[in-house]
C-alpha atoms as a PDB file:
ATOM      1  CA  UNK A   1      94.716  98.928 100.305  1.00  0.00           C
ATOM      2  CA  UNK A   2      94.945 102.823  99.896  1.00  0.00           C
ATOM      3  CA  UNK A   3      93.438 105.160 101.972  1.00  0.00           C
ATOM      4  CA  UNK A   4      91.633 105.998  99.136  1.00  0.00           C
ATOM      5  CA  UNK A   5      90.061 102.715  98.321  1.00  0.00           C
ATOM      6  CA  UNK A   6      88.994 101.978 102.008  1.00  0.00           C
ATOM      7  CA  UNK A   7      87.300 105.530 102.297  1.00  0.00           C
ATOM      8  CA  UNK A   8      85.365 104.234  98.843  1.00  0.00           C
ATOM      9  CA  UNK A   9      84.969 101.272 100.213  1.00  0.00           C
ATOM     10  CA  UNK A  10      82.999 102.661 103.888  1.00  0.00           C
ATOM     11  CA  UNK A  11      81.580 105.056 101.605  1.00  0.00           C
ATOM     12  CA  UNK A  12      79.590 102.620  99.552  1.00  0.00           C
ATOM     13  CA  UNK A  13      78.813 100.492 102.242  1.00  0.00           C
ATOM     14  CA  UNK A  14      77.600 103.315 104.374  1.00  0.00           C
ATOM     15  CA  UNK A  15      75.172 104.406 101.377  1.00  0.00           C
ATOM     16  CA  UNK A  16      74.109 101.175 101.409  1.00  0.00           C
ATOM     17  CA  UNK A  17      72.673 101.701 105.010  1.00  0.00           C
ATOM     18  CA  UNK A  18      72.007 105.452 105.047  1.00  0.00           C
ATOM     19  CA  UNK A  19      68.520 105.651 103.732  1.00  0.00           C
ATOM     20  CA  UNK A  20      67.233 102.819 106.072  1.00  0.00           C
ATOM     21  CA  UNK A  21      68.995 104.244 108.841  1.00  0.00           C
ATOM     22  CA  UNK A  22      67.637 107.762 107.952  1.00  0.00           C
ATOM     23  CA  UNK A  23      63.998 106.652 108.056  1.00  0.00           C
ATOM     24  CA  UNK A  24      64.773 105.623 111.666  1.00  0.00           C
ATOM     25  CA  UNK A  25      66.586 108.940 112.570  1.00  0.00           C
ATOM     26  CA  UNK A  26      65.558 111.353 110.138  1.00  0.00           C
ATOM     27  CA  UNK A  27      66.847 114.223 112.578  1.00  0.00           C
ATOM     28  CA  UNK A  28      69.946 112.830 112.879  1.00  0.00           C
ATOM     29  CA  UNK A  29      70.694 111.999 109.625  1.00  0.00           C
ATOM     30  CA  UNK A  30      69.681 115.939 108.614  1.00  0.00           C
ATOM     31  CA  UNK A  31      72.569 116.769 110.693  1.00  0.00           C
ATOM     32  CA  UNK A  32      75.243 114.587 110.163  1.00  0.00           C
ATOM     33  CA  UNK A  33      77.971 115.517 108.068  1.00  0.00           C
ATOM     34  CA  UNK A  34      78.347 112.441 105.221  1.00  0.00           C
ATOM     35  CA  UNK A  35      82.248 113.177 104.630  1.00  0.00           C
ATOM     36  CA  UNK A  36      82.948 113.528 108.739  1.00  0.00           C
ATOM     37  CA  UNK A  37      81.157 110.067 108.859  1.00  0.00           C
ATOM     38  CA  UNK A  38      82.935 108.212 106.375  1.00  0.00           C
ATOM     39  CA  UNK A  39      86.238 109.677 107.928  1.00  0.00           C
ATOM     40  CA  UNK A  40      85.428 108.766 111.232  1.00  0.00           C
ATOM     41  CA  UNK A  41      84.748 104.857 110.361  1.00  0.00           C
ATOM     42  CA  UNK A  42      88.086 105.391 108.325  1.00  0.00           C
ATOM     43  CA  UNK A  43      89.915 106.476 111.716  1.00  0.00           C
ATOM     44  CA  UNK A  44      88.244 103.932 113.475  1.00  0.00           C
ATOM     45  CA  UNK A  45      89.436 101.248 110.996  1.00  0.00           C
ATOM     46  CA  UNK A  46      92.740 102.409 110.764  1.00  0.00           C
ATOM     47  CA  UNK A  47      93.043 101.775 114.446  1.00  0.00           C
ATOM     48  CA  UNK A  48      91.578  98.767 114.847  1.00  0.00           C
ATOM     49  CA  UNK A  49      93.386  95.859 115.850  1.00  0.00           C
ATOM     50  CA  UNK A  50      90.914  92.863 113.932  1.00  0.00           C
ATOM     51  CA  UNK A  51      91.382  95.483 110.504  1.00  0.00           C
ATOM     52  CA  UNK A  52      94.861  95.483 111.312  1.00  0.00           C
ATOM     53  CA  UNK A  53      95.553  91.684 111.230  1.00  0.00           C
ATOM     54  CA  UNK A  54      92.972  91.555 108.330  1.00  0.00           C
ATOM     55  CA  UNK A  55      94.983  93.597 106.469  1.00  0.00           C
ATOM     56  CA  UNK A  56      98.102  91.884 107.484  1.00  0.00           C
ATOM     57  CA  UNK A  57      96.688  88.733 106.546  1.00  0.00           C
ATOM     58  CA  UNK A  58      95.476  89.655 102.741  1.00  0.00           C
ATOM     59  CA  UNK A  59      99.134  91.113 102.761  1.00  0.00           C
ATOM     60  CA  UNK A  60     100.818  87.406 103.029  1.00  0.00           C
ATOM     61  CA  UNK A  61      98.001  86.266 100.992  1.00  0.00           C
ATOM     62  CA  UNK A  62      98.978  88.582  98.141  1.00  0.00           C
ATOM     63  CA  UNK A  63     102.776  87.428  98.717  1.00  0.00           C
ATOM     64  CA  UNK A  64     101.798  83.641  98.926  1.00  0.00           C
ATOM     65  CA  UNK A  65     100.066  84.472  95.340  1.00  0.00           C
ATOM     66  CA  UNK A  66     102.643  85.637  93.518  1.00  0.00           C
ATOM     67  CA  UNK A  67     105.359  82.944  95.345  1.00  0.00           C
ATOM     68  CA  UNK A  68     102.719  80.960  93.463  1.00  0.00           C
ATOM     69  CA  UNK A  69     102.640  82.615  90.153  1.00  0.00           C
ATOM     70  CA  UNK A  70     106.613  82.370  89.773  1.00  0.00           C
ATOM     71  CA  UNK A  71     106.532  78.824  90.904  1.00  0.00           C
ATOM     72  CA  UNK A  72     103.869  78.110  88.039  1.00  0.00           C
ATOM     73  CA  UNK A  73     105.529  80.898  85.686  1.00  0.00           C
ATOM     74  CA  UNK A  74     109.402  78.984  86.368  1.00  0.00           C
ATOM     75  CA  UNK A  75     107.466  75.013  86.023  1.00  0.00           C
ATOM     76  CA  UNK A  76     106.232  76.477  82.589  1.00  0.00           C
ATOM     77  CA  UNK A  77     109.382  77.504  81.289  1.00  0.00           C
ATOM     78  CA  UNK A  78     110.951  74.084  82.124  1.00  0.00           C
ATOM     79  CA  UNK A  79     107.959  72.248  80.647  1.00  0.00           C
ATOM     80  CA  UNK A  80     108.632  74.605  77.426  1.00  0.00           C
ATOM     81  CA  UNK A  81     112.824  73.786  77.888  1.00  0.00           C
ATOM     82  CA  UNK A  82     111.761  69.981  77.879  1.00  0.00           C
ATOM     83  CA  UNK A  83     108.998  69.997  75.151  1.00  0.00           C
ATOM     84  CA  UNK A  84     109.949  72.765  72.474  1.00  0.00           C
ATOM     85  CA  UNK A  85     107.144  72.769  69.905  1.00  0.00           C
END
């Protein structure tokens, strides 16, 4: 995942919140910067350990998925090498 994606990502999901939130703190919310927010959560993300291992995780699961596809993609061309139509 891309910086940029995972700031899009906390963006939208801090949208999603902000106008609930904002009814609760309206003072707060006139004074906090959006872009500083989203940054911040970004930071704190990128340095935490749980996000970390997520990340790692999805990594081998996107390397287990295409180990996959070539397994399937290689079967398929031996299926087609046995049965030529």
């Amino acid at each position: 995942m891309t910086t940029e994606d995972l700031r899009s990502m906390v963006s939208d999901k801090i949208n999603g919140r902000w106008s609930k939130w904002a009814q609760r703190h309206p003072h707060l919310a006139q004074v906090i910067d959006h872009t500083r927010l989203v940054e911040s959560a970004v930071e704190r993300l990128r340095d935490d350990p749980r996000f970390i291992r997520a990340m790692q995780e999805a990594d081998l699961d996107d390397a287990r998925l295409s180990a996959a596809a070539k397994i399937l993609e290689r079967a398929d061309q031996v299926i087609r090498d046995t049965l030529p139509l």
